[in-house]
C-alpha atoms as a PDB file:
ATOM      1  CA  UNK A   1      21.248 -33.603  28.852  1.00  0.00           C
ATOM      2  CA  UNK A   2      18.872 -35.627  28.046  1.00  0.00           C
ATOM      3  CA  UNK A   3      15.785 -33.832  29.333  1.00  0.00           C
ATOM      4  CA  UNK A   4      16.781 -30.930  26.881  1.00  0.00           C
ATOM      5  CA  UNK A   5      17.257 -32.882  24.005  1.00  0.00           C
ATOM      6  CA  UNK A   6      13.695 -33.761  24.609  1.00  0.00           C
ATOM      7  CA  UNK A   7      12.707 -30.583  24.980  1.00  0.00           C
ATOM      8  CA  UNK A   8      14.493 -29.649  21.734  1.00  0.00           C
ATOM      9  CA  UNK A   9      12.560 -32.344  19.788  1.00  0.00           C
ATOM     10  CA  UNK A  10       9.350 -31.121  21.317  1.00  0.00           C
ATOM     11  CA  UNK A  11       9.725 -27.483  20.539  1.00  0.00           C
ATOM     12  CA  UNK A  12      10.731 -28.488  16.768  1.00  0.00           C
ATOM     13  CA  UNK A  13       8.125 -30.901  16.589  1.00  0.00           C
ATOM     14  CA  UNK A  14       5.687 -28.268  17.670  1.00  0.00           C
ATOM     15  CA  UNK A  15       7.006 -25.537  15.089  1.00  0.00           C
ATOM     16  CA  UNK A  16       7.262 -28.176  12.109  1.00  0.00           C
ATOM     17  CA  UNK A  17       3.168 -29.223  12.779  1.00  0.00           C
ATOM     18  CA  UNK A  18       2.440 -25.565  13.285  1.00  0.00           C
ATOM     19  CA  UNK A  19       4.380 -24.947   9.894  1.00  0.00           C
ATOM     20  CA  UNK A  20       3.298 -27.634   7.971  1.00  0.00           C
ATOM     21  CA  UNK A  21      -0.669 -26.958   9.022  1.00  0.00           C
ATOM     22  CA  UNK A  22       0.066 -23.056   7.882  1.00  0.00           C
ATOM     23  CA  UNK A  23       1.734 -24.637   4.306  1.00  0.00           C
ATOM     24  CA  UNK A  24      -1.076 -27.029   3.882  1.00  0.00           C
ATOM     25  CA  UNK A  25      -3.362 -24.250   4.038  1.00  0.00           C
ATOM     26  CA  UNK A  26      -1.925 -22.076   1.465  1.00  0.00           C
ATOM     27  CA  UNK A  27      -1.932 -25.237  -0.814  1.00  0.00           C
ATOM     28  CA  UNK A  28      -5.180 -25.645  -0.129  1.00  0.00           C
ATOM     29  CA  UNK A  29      -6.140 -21.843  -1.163  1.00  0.00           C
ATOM     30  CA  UNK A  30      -3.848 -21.934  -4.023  1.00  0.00           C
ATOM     31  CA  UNK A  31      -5.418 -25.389  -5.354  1.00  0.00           C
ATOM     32  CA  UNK A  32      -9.119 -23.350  -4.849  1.00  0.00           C
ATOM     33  CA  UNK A  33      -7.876 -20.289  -6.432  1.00  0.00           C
ATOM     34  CA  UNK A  34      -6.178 -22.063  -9.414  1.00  0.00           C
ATOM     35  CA  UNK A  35      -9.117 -22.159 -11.829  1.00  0.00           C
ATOM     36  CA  UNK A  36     -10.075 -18.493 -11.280  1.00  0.00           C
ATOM     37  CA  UNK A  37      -5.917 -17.145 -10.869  1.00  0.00           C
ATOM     38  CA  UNK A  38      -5.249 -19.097 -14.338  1.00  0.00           C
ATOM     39  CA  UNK A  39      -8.358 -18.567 -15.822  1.00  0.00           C
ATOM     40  CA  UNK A  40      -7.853 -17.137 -19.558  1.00  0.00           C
ATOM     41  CA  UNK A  41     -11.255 -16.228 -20.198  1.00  0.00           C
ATOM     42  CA  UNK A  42     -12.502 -12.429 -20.341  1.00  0.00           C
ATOM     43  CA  UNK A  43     -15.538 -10.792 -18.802  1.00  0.00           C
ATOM     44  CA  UNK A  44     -17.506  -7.571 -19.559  1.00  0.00           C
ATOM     45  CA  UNK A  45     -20.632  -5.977 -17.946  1.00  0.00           C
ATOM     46  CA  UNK A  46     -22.173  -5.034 -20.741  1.00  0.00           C
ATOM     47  CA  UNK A  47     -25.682  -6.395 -20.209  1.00  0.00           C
ATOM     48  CA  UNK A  48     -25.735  -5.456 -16.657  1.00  0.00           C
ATOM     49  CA  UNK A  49     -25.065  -1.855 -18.150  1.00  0.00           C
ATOM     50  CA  UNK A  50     -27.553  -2.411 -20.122  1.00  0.00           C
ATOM     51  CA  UNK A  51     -30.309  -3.372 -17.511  1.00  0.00           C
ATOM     52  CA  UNK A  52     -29.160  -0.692 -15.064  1.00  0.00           C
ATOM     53  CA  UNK A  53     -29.575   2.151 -17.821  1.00  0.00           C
ATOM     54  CA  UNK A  54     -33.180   0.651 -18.560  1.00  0.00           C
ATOM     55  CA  UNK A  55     -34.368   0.759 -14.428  1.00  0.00           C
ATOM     56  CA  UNK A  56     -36.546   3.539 -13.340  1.00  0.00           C
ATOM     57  CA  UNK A  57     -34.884   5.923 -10.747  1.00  0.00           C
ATOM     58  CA  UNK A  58     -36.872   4.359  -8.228  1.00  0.00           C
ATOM     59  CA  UNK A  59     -35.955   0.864  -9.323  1.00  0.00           C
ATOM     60  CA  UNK A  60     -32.132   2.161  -9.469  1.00  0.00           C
ATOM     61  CA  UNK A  61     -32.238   3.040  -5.653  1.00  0.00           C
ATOM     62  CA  UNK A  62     -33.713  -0.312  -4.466  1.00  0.00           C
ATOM     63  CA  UNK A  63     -31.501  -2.214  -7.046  1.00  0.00           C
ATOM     64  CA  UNK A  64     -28.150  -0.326  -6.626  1.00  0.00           C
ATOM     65  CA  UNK A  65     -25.848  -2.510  -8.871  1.00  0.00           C
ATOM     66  CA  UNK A  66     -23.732  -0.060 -10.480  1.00  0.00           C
ATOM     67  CA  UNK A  67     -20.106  -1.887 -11.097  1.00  0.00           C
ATOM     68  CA  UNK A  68     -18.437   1.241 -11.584  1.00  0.00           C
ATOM     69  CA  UNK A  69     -19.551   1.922  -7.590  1.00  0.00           C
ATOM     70  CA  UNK A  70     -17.685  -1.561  -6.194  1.00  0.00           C
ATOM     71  CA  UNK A  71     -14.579  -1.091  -3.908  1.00  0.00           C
ATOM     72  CA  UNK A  72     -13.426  -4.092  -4.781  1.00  0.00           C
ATOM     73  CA  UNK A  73     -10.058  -3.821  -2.032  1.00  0.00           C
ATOM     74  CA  UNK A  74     -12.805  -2.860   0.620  1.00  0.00           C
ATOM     75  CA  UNK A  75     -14.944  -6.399  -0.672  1.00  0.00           C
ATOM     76  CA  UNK A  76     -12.210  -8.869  -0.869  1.00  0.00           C
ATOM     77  CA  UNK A  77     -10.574  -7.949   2.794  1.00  0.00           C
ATOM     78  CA  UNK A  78     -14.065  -6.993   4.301  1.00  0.00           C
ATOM     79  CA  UNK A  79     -16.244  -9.729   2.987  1.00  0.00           C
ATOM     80  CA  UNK A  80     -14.163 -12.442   0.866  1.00  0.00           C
ATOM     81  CA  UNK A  81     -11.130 -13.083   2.974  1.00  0.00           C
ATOM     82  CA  UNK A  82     -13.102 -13.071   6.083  1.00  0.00           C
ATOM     83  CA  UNK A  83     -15.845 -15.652   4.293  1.00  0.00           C
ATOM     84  CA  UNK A  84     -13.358 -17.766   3.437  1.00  0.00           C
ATOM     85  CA  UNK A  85     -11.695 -18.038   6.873  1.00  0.00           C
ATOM     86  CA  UNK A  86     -15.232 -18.824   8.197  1.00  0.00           C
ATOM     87  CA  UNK A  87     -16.636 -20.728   6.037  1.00  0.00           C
ATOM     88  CA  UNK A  88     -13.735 -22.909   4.004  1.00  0.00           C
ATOM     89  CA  UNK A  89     -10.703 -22.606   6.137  1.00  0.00           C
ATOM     90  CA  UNK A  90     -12.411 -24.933   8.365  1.00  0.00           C
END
């Protein structure tokens, strides 16, 4: 009995650090994301409007910054998520 009470503890042990490293994780992204989630401040793209309307053509192919054009779904799961991991998760 006692050699599977031991393994009991171990197996819990194991799944409460596994749990607890997953929660302090989230914590950690929702304490990094709390200034831009709560953030009551508004944005517009006016001037880059602005600047794009006043490129040449030429200057609009080399310098394609039209907002309008952003997938922003495709960005944040193909290139922010996937930063993050890398770079901060670490």
């Amino acid at each position: 009995m006692g050699m599977a009470n031991e393994l009991l503890c171990q197996y819990f042990a194991d799944r409460y650090n596994r749990l607890l490293r997953k929660f302090n994780f989230v914590m950690y992204l929702a304490e990094l994301y709390k200034p831009y989630v709560f953030f009551e401040g508004r944005f517009d793209n006016f001037n880059t409007e602005q600047l794009y309307v006043e490129l040449s053509e030429s200057e609009k192919e080399i310098f394609e910054f039209d907002v309008k054009r952003i997938c922003w779904r495709d960005y944040l799961v193909d290139i922010h998520i996937p930063g993050m991991m890398k770079f901060v998760a670490d």
